[in-house]
PDB file of N, CA and C in Angstrom:
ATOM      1  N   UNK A   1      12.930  -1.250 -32.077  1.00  0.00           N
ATOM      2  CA  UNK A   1      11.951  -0.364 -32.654  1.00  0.00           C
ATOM      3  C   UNK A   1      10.534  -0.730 -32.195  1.00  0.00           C
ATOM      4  N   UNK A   2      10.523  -2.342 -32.552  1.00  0.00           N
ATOM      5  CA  UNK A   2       8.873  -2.446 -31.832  1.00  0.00           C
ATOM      6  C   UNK A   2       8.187  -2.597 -30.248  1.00  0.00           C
ATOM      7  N   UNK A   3       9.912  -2.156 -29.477  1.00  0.00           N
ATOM      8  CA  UNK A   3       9.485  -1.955 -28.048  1.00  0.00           C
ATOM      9  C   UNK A   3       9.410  -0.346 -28.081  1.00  0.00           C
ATOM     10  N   UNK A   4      10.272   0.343 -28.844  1.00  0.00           N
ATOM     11  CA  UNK A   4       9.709   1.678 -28.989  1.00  0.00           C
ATOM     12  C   UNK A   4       8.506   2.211 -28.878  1.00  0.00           C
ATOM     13  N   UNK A   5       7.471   1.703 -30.111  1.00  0.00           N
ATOM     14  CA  UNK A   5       6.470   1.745 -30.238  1.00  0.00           C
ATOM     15  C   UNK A   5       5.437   0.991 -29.737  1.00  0.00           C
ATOM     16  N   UNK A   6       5.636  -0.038 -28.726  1.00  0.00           N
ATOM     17  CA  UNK A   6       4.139  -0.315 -27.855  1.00  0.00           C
ATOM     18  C   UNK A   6       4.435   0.359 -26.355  1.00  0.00           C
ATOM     19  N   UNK A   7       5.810   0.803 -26.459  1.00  0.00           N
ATOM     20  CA  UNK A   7       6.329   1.444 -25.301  1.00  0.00           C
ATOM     21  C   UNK A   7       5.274   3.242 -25.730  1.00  0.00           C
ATOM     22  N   UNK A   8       5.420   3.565 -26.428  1.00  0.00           N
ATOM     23  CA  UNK A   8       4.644   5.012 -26.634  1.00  0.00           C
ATOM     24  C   UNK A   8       3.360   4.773 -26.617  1.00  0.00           C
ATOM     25  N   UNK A   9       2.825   3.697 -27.672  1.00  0.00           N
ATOM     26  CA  UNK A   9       1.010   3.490 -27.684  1.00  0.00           C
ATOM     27  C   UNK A   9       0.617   3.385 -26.925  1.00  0.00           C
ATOM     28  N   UNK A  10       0.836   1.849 -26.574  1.00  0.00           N
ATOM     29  CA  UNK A  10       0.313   1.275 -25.977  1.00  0.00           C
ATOM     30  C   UNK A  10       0.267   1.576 -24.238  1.00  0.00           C
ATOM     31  N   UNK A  11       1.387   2.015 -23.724  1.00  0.00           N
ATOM     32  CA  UNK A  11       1.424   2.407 -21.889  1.00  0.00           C
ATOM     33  C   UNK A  11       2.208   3.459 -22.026  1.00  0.00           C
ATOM     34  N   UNK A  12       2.313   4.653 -21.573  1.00  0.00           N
ATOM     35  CA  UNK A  12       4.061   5.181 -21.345  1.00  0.00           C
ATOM     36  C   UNK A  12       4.406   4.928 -19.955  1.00  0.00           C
ATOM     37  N   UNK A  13       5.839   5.304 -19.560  1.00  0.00           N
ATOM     38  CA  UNK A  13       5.749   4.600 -17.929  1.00  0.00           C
ATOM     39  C   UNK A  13       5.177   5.401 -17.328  1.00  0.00           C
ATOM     40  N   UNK A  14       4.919   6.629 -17.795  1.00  0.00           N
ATOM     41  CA  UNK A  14       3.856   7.653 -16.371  1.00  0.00           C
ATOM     42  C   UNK A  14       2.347   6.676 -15.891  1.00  0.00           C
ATOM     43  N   UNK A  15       2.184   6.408 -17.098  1.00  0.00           N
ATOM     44  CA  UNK A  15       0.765   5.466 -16.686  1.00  0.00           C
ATOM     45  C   UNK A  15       0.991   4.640 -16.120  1.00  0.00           C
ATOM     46  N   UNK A  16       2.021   3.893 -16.571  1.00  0.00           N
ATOM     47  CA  UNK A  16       2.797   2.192 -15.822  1.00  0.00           C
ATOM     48  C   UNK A  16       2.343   2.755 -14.272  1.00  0.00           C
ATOM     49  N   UNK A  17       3.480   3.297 -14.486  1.00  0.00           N
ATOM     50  CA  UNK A  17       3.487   3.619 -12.896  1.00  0.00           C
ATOM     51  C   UNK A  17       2.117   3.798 -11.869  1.00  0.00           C
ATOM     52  N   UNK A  18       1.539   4.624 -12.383  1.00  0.00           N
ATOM     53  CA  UNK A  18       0.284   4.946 -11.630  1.00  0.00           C
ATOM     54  C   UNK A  18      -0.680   3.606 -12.124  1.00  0.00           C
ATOM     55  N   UNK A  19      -0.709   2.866 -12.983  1.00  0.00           N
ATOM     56  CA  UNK A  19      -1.128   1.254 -12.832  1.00  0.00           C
ATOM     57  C   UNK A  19      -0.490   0.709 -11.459  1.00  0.00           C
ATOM     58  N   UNK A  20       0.481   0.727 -11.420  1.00  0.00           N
ATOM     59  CA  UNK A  20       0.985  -0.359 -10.536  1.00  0.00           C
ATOM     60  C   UNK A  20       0.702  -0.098  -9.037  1.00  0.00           C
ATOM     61  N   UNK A  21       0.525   1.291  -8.777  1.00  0.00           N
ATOM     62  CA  UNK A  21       0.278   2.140  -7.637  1.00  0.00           C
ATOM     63  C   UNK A  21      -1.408   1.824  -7.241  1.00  0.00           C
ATOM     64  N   UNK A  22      -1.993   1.823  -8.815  1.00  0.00           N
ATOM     65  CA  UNK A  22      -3.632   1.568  -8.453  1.00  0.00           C
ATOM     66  C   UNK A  22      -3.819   0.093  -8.179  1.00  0.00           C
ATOM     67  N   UNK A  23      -3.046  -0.647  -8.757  1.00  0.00           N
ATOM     68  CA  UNK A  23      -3.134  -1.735  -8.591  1.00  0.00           C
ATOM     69  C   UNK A  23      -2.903  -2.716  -7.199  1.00  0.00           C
ATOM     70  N   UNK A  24      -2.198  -2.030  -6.715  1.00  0.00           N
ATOM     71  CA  UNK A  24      -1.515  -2.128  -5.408  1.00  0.00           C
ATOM     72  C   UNK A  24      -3.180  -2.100  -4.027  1.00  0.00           C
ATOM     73  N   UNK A  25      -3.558  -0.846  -4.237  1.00  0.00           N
ATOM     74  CA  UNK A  25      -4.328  -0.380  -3.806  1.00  0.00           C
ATOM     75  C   UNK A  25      -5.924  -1.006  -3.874  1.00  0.00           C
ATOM     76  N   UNK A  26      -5.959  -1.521  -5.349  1.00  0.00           N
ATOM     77  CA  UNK A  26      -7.303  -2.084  -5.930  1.00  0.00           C
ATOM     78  C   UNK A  26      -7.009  -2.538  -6.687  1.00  0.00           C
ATOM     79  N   UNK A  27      -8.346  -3.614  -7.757  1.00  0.00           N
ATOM     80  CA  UNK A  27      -7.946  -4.381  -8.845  1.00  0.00           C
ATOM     81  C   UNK A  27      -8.247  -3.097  -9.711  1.00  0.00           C
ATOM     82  N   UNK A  28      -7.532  -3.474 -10.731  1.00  0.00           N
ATOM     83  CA  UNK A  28      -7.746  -3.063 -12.078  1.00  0.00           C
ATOM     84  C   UNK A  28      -8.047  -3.816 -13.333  1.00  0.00           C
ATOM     85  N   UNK A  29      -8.784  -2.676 -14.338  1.00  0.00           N
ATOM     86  CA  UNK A  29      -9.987  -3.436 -15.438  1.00  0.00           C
ATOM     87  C   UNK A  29      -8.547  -4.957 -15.917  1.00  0.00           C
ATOM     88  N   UNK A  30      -8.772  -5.824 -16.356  1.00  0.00           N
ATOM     89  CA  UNK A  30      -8.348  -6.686 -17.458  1.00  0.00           C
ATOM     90  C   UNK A  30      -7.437  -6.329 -18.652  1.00  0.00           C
ATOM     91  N   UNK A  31      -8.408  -4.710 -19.052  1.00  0.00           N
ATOM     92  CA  UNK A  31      -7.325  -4.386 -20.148  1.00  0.00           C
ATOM     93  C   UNK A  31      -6.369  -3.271 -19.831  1.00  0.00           C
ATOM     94  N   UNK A  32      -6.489  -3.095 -18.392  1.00  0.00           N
ATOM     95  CA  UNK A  32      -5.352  -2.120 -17.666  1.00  0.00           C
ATOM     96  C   UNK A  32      -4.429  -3.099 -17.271  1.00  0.00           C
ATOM     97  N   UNK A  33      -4.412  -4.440 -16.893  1.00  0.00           N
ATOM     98  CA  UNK A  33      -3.762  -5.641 -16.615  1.00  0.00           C
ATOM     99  C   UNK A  33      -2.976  -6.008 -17.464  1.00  0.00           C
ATOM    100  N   UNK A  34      -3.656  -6.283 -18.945  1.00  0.00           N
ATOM    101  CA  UNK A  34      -2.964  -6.716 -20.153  1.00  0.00           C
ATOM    102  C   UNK A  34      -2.020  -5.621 -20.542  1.00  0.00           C
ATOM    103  N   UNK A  35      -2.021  -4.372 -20.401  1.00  0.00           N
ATOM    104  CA  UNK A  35      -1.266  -3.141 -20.649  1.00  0.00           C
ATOM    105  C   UNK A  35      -0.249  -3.468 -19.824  1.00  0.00           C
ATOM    106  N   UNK A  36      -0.280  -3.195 -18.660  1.00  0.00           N
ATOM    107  CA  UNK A  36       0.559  -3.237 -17.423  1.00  0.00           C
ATOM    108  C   UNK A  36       1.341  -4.184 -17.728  1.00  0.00           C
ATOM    109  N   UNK A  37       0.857  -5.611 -18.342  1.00  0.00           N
ATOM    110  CA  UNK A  37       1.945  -6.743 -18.152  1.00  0.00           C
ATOM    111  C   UNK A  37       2.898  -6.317 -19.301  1.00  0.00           C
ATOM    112  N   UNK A  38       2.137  -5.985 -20.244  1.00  0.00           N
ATOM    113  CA  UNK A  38       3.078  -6.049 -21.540  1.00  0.00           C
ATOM    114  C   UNK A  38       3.914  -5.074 -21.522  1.00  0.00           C
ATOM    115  N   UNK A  39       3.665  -4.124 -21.266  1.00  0.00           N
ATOM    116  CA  UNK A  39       5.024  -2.351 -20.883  1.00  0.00           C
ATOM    117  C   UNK A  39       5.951  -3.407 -19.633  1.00  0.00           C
ATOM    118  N   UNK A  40       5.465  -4.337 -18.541  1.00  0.00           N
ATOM    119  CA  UNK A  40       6.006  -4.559 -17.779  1.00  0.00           C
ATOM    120  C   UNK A  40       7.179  -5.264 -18.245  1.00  0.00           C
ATOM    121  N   UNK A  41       7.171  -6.515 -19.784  1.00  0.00           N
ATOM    122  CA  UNK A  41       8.105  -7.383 -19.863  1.00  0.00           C
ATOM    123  C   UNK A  41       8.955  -6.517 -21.492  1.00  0.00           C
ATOM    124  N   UNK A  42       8.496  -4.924 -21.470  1.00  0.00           N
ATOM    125  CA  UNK A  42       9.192  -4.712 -22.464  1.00  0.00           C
ATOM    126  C   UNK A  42      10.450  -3.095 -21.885  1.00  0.00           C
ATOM    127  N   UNK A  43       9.885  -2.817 -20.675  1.00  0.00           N
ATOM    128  CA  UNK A  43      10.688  -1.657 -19.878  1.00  0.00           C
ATOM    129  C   UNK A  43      11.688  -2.567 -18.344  1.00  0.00           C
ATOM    130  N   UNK A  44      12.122  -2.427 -18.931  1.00  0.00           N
ATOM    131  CA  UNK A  44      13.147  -2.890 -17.643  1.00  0.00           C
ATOM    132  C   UNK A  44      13.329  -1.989 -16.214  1.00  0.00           C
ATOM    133  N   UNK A  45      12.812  -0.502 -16.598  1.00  0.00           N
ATOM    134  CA  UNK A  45      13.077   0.472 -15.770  1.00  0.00           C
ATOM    135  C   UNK A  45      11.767   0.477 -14.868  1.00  0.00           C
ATOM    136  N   UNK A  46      10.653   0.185 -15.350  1.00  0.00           N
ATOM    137  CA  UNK A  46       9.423   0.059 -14.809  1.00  0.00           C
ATOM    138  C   UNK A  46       9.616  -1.104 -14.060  1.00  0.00           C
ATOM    139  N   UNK A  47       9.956  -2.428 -14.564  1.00  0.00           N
ATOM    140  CA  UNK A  47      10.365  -3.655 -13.789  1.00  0.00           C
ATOM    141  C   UNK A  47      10.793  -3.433 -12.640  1.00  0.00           C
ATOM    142  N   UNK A  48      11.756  -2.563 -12.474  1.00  0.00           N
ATOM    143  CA  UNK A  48      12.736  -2.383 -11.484  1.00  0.00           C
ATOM    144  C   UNK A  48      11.742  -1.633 -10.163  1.00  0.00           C
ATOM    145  N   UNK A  49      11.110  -0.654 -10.947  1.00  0.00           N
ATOM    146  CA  UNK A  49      10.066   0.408  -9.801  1.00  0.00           C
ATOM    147  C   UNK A  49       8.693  -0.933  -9.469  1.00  0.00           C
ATOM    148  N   UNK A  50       8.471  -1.712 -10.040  1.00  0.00           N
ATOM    149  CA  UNK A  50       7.661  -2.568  -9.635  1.00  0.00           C
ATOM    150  C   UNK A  50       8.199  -3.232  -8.234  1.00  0.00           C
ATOM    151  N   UNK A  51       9.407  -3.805  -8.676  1.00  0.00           N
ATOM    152  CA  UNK A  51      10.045  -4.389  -7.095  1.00  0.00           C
ATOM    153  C   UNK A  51      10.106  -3.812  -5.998  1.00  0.00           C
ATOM    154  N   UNK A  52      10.972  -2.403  -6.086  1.00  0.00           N
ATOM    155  CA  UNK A  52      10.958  -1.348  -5.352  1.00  0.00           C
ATOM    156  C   UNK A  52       9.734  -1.169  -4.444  1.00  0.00           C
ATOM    157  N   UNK A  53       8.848  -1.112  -5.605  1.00  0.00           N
ATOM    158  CA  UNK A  53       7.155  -0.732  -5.100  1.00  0.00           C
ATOM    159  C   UNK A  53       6.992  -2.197  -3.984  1.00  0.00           C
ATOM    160  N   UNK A  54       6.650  -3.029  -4.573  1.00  0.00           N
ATOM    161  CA  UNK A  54       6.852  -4.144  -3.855  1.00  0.00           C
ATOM    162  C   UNK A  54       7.160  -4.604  -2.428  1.00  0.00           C
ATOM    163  N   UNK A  55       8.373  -4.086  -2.744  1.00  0.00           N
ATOM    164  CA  UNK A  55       9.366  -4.140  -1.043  1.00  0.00           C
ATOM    165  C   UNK A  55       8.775  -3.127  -0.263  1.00  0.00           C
ATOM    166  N   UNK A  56       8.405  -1.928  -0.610  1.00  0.00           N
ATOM    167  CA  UNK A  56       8.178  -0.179  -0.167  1.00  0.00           C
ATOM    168  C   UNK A  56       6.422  -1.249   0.810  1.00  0.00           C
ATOM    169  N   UNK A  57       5.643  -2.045  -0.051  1.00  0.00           N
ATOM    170  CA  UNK A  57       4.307  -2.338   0.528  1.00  0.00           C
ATOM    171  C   UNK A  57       4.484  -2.766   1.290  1.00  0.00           C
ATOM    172  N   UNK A  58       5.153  -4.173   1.211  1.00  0.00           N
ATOM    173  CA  UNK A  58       5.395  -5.348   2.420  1.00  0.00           C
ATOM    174  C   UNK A  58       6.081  -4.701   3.582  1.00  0.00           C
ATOM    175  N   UNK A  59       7.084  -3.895   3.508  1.00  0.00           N
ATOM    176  CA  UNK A  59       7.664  -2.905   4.470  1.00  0.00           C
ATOM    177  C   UNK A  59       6.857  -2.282   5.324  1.00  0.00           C
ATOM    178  N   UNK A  60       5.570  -1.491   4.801  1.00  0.00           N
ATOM    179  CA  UNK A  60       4.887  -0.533   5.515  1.00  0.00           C
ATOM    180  C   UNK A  60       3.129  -1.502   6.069  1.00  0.00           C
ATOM    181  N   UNK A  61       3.358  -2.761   5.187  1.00  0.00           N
ATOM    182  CA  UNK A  61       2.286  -3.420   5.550  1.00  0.00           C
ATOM    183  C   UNK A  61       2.639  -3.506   7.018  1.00  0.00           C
ATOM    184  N   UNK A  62       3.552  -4.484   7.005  1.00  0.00           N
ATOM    185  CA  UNK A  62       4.672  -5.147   8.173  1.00  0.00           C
ATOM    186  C   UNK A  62       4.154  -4.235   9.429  1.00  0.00           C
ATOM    187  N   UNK A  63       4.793  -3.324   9.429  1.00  0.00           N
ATOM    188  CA  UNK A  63       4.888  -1.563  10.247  1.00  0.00           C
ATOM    189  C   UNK A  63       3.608  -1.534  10.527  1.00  0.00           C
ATOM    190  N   UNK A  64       2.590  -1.378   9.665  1.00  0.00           N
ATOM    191  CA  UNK A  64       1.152  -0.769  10.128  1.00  0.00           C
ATOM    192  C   UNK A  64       0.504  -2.217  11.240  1.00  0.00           C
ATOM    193  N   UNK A  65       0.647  -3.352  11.115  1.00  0.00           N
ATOM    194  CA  UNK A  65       0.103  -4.591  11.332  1.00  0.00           C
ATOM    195  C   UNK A  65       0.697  -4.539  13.119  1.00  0.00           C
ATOM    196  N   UNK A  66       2.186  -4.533  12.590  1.00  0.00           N
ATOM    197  CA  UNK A  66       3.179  -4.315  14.421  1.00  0.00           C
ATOM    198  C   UNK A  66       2.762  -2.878  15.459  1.00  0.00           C
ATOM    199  N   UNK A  67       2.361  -2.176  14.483  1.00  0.00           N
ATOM    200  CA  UNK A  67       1.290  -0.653  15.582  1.00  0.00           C
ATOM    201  C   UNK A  67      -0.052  -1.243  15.693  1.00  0.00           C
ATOM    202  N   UNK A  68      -0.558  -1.925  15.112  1.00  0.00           N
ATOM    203  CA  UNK A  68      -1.853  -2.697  15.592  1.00  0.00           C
ATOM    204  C   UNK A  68      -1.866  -3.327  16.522  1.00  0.00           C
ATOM    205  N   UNK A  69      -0.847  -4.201  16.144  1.00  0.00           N
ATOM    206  CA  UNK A  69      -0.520  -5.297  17.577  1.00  0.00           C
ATOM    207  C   UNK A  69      -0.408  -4.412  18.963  1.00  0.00           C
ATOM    208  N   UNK A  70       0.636  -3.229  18.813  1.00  0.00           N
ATOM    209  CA  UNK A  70       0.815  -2.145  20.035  1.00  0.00           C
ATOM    210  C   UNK A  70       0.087  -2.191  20.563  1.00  0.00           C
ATOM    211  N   UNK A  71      -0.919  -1.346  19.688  1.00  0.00           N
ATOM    212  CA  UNK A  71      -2.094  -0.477  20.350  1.00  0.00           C
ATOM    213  C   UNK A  71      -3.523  -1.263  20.818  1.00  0.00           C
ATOM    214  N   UNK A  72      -3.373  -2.728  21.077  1.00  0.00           N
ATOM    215  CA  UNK A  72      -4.248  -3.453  21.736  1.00  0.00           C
ATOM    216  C   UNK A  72      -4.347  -3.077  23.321  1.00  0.00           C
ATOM    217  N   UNK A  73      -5.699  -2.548  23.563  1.00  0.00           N
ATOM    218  CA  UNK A  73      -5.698  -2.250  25.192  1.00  0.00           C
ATOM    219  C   UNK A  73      -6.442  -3.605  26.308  1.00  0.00           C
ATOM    220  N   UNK A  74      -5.870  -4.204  27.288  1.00  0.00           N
ATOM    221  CA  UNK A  74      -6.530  -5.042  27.816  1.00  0.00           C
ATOM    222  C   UNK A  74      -7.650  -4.312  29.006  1.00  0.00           C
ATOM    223  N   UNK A  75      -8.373  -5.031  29.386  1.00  0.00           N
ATOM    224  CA  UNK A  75      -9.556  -5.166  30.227  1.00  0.00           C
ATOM    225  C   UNK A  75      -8.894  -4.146  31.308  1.00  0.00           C
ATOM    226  N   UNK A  76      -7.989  -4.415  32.021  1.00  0.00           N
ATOM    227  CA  UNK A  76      -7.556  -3.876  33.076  1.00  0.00           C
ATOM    228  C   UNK A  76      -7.326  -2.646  32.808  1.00  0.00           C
ATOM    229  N   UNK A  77      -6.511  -2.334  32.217  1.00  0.00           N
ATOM    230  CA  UNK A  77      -6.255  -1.134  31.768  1.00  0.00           C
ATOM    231  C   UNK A  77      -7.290  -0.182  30.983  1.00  0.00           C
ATOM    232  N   UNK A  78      -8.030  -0.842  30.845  1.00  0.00           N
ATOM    233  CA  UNK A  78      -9.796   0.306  31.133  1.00  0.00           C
ATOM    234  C   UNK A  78      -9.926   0.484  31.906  1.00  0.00           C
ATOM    235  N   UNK A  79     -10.054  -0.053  32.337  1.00  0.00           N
ATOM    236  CA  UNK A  79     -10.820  -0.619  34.450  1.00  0.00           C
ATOM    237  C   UNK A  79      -9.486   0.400  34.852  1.00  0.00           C
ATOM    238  N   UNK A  80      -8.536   0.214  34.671  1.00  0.00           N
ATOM    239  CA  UNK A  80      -7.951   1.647  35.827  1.00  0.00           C
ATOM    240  C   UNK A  80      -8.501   3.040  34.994  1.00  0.00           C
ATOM    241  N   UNK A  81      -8.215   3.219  33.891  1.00  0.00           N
ATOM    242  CA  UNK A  81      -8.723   4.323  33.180  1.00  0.00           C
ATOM    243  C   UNK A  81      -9.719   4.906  33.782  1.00  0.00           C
ATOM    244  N   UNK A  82     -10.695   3.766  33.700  1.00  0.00           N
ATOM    245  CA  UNK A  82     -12.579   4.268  34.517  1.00  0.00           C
ATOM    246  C   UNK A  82     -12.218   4.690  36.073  1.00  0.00           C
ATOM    247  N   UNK A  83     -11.389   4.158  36.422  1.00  0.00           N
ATOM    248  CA  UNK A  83     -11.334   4.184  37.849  1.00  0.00           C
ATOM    249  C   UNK A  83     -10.652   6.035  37.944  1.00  0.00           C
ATOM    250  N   UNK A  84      -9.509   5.706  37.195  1.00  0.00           N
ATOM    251  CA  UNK A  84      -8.801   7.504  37.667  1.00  0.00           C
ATOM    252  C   UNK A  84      -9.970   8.875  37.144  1.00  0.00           C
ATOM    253  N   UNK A  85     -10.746   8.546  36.467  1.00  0.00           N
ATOM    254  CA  UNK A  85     -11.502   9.534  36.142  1.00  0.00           C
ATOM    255  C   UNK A  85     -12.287   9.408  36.763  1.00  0.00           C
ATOM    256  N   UNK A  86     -13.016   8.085  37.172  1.00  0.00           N
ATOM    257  CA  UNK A  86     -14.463   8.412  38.351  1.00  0.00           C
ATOM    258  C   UNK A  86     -13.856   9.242  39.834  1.00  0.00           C
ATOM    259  N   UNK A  87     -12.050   8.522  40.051  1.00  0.00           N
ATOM    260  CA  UNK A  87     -11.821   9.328  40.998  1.00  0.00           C
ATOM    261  C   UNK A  87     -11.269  10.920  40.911  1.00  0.00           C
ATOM    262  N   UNK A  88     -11.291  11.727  39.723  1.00  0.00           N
ATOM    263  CA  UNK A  88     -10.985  12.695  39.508  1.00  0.00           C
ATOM    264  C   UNK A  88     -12.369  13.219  39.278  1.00  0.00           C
ATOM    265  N   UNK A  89     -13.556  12.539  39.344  1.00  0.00           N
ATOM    266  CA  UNK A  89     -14.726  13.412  39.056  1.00  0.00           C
ATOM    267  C   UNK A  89     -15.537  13.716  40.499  1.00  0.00           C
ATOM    268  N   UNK A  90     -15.179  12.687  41.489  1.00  0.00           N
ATOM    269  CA  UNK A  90     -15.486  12.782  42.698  1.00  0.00           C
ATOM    270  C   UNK A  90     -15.322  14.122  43.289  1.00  0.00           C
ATOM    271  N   UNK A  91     -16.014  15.000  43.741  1.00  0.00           N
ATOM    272  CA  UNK A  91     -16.208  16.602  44.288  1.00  0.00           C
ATOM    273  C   UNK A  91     -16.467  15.919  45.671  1.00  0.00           C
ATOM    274  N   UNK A  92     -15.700  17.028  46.492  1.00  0.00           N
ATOM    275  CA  UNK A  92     -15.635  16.587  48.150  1.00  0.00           C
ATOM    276  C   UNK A  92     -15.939  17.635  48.944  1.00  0.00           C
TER     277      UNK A  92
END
């Protein structure tokens, strides 16, 4: 009964959720923290979307970091770049 009721007052999981999403993203106030923890150790179902969430970040962190690495261009490969266009701008 009294997870019932701090489960309704106090957070419902629509908010949980979009806590954990903002949180992810940015900090949040102290007493969005203290909310968050406490719905966190009284919903098991939110627990579960926390991990989820979790894995879903580190996953796409991972991904975005390894297309960074890709898309590093070296010296040379300007230097031909400059080169095919100065020679495509050349009029004869």
């Amino acid at each position: 009964m009294l997870k019932k009721i701090i489960h309704i007052i106090f957070l419902p999981c629509s908010e949980a959720t979009l806590l954990m999403e903002k949180r992810n993203a940015e900090n949040i106030s102290p007493k969005e923290n203290w909310k968050l923890n406490l719905h966190l150790k009284i919903c098991k179902w939110c627990r579960a979307y926390k991990e989820k969430l979790e894995i879903l970040d580190d996953i796409l962190k991972r991904k975005f970091y390894q297309e960074q690495e890709k898309q590093t261009i070296n010296d040379s490969e300007i230097q031909g770049f400059k080169n095919k266009i100065l020679g495509n701008l050349d009029i004869k």
